[in-house]
Each structure stands twice: as C-alpha cells, then as structure tokens.
N, C-alpha and C. Protein backbone atom coordinates (compact mmCIF):
# COMPACT_ATOMS: atom_id res chain seq x y z
N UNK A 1 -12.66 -18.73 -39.26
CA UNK A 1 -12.81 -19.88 -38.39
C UNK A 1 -11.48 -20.14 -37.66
N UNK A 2 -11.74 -20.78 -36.57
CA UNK A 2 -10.29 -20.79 -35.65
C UNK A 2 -9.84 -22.40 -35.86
N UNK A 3 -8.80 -21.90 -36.27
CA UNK A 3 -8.46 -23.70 -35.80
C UNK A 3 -7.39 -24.10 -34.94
N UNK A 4 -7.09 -25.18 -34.91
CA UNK A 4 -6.76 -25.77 -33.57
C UNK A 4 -5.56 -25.06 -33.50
N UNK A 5 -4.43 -25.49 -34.54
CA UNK A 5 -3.01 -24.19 -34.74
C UNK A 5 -3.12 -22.88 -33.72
N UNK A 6 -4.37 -22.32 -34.24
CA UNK A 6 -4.48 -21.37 -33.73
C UNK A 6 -4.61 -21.28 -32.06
N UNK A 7 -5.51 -22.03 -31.53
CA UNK A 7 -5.71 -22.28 -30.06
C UNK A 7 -4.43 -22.70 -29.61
N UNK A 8 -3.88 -23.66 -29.86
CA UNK A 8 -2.51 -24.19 -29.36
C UNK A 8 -1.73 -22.84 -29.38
N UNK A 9 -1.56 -22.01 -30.66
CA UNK A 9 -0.86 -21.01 -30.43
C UNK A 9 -0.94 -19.95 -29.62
N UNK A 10 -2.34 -19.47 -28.85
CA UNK A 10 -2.34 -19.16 -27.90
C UNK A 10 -2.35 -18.94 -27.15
N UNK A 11 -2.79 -20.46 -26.77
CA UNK A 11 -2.44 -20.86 -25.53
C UNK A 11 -1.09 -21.12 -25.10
N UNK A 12 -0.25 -21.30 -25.77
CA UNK A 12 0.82 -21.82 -25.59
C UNK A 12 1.34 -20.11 -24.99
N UNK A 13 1.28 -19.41 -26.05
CA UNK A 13 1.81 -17.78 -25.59
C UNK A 13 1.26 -17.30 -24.29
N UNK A 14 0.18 -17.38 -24.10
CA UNK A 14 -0.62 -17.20 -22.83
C UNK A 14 0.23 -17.55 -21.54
N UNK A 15 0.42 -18.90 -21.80
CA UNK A 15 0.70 -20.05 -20.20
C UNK A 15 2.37 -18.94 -20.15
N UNK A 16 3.03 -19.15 -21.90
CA UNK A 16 4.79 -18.36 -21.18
C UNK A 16 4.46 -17.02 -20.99
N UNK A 17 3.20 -16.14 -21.75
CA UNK A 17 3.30 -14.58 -21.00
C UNK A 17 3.36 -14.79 -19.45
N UNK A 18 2.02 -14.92 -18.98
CA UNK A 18 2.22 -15.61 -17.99
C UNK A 18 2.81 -15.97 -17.14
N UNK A 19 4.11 -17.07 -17.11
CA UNK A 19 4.77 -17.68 -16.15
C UNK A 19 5.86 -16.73 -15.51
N UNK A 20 5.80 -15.41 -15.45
CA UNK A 20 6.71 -14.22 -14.92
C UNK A 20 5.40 -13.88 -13.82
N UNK A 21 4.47 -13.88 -14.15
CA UNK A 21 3.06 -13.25 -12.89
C UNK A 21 3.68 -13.79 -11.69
N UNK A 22 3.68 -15.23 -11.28
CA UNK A 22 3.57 -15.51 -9.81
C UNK A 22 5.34 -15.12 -9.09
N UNK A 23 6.22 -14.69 -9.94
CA UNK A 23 7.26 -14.14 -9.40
C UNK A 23 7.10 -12.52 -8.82
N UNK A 24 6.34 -12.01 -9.76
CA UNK A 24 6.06 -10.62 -9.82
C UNK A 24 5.23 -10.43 -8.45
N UNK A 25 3.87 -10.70 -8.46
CA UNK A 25 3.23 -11.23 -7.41
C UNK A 25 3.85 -11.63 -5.75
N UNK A 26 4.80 -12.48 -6.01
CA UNK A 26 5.95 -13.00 -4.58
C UNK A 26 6.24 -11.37 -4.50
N UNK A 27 6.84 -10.86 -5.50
CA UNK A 27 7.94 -9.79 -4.95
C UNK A 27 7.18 -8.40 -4.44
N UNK A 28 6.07 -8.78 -4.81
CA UNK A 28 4.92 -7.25 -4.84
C UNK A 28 4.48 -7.57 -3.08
N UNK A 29 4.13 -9.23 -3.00
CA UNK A 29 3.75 -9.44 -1.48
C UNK A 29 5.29 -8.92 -0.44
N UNK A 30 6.13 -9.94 -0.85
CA UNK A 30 7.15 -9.93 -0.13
C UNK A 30 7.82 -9.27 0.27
N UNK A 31 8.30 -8.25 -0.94
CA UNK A 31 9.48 -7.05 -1.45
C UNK A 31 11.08 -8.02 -1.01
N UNK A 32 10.65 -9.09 -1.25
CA UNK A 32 12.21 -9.48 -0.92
C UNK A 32 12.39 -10.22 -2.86
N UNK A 33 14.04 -9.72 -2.59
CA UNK A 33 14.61 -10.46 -3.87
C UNK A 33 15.32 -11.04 -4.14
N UNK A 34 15.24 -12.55 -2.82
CA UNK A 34 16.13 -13.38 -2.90
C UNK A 34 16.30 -14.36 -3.92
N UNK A 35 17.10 -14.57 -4.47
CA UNK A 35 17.31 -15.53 -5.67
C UNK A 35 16.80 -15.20 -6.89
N UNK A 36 16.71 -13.90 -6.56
CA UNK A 36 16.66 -12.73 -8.24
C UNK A 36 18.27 -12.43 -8.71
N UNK A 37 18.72 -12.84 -9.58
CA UNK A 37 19.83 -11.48 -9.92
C UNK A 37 19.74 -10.93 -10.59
N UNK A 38 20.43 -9.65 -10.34
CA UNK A 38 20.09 -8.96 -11.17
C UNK A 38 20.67 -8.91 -13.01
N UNK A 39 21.69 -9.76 -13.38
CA UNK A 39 22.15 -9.85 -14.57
C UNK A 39 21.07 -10.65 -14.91
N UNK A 40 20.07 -11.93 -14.26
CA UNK A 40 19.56 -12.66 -15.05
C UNK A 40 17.88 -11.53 -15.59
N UNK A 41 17.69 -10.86 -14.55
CA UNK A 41 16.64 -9.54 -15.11
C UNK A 41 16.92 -9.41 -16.04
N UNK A 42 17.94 -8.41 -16.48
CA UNK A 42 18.71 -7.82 -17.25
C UNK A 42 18.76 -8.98 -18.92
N UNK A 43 19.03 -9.82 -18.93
CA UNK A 43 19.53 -10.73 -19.98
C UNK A 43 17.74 -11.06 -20.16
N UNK A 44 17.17 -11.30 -19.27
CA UNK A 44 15.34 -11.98 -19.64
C UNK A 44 15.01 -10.26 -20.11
N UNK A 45 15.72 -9.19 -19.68
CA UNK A 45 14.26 -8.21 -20.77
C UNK A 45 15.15 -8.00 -21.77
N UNK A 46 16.26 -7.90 -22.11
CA UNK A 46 16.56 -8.01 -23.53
C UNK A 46 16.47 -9.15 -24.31
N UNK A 47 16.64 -10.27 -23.74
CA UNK A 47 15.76 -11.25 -24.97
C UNK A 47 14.98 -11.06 -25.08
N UNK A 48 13.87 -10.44 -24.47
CA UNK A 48 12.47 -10.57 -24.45
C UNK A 48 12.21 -9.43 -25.77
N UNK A 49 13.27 -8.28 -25.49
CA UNK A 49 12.96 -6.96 -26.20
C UNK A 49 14.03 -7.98 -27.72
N UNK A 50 15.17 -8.40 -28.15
CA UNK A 50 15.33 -8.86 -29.10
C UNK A 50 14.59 -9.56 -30.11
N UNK A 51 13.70 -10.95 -29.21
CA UNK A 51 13.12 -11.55 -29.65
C UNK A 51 11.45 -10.74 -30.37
N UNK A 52 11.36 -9.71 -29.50
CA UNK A 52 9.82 -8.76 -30.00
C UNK A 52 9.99 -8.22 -31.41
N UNK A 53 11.63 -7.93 -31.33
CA UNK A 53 11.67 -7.01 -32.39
C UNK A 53 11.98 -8.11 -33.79
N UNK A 54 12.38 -9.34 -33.22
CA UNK A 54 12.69 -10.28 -34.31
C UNK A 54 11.77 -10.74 -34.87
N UNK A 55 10.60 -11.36 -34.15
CA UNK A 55 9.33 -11.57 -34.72
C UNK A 55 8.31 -10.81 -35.26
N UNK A 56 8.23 -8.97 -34.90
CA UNK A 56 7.95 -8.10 -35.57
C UNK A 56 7.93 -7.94 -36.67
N UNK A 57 9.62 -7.91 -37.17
CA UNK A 57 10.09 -8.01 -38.38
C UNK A 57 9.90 -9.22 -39.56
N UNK A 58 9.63 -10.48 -38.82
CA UNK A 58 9.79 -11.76 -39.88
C UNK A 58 8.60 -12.19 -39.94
N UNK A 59 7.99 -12.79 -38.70
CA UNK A 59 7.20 -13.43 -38.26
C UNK A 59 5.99 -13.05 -37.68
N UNK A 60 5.59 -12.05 -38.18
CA UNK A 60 4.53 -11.40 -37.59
C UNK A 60 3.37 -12.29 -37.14
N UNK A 61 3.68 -12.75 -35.75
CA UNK A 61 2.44 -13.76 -35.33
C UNK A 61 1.50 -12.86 -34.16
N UNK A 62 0.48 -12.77 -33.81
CA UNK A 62 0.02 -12.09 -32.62
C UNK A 62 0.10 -12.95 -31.65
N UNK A 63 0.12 -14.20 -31.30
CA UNK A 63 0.27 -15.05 -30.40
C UNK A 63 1.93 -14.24 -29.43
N UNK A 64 3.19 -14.64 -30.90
CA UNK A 64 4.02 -14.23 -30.06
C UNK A 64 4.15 -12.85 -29.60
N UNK A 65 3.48 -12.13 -30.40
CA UNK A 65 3.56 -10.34 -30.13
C UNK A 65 3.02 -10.02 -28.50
N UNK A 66 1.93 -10.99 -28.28
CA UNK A 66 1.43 -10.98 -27.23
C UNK A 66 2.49 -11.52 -26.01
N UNK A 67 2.59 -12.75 -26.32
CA UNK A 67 3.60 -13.38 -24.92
C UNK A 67 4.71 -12.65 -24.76
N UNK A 68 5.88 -11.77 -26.07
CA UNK A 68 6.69 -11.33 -25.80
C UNK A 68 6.84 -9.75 -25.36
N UNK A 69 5.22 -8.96 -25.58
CA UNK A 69 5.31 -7.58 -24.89
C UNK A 69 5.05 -7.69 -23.63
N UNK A 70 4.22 -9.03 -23.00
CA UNK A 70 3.82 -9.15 -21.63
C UNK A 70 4.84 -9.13 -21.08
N UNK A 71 5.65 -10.35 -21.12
CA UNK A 71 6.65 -11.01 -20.75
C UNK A 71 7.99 -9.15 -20.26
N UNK A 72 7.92 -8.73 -21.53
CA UNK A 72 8.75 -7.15 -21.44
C UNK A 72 8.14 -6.23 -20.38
N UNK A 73 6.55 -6.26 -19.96
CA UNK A 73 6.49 -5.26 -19.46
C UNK A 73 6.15 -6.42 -18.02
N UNK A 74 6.20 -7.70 -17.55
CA UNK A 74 6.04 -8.46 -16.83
C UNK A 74 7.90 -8.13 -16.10
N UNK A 75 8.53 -8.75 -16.30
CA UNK A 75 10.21 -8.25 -16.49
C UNK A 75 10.48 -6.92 -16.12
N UNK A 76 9.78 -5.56 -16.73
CA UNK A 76 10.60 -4.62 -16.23
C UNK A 76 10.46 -4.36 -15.05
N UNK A 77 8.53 -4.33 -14.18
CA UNK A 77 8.03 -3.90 -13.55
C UNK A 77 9.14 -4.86 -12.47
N UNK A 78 9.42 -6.16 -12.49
CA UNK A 78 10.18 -6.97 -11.60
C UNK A 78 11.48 -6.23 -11.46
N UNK A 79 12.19 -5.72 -12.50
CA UNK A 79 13.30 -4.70 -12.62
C UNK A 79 13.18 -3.46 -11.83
N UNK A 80 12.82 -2.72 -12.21
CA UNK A 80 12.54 -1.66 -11.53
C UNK A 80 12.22 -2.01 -10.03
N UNK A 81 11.48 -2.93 -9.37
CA UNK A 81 11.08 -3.00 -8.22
C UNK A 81 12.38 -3.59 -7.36
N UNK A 82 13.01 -4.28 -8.01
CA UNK A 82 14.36 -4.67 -7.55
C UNK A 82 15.11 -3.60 -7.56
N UNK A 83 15.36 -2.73 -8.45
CA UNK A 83 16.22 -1.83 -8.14
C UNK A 83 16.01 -0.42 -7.37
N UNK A 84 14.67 -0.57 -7.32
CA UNK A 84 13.83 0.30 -5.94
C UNK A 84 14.71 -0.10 -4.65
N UNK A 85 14.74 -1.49 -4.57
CA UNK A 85 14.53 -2.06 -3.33
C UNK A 85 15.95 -2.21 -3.55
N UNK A 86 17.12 -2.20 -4.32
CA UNK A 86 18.63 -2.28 -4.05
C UNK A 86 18.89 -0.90 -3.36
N UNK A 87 18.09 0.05 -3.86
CA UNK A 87 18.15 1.48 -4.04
C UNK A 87 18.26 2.02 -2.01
N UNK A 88 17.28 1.19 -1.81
CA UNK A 88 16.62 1.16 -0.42
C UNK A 88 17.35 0.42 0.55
N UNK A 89 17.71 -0.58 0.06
CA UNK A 89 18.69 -1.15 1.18
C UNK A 89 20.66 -0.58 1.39
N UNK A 90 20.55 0.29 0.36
CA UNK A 90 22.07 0.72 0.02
C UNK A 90 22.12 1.76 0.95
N UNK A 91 21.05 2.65 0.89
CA UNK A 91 20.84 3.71 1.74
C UNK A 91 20.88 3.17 2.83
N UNK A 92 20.35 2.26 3.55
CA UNK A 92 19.98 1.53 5.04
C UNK A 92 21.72 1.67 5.70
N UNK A 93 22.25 1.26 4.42
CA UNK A 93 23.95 0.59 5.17
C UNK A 93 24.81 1.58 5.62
C-alpha cells in the first residue's frame, strides 16, 4: 500500500528531477548559453554524481535514485551542448 510519505517522496523528486528540463529545452530551442557558466555545469553534475553515489551507499531511496540520475543525465546533455557550442564559436573567431 502507498502511503502518503511515499507520494510526497515522489513527488517531491519528480518536480527537482525535473526543474533542469525547461533550461535544457531553452538551450535545445535557442542554442544560446547566456547566463550558463560553465563552472556552475561543472559543480551541478558532480554534486549530482556525489550525492547519487552517497545515497546509493546509505540511503537507498528510489525517489532520490530517480531525481539524482535524471538530474546527471539532465546536466550533462546541457554540458556537452555548451561545450559543442563553445567548441563552435572558438572556431568562428
């Protein structure tokens, strides 16, 4: 039986997997990456990858297993596309 704990918990993981989509989305329409930097990429997929491996180990919840592999593969795809597109404008200059 589910109980409420449970719903709250994943919903709650859901809404933060989640809240990386409509950036991802901008940058997929746009290809611009203004007011991205790139250290703050960088620092959001290794917490993201710290925190996976921390709750792996202790806390084995699927709620967070879920929000924090999205969130990793939400993050890189934004990574990589930024550094496509640094890649692309370096060449331009």
């Amino acid at each position: 039986m589910v109980t409420i704990i449970e719903i709250m918990g994943w919903s709650g993981a859901f809404l933060l997997a989640t809240c990386g989509l409509p950036q991802l989305i901008k940058t997929i329409k746009t290809k611009n990456f203004d007011g991205l930097s790139f250290l703050f990429l960088v620092w959001w997929l290794l917490g993201e990858i710290l925190t996976l491996s921390y709750i792996f180990y202790t806390a084995f919840r699927l709620p967070l297993l879920f929000n924090y592999t999205f969130n990793i593969i939400v993050v890189a795809i934004i990574l990589i596309l930024y550094l496509i597109s640094w890649k692309k404008n370096k060449k331009k200059k």
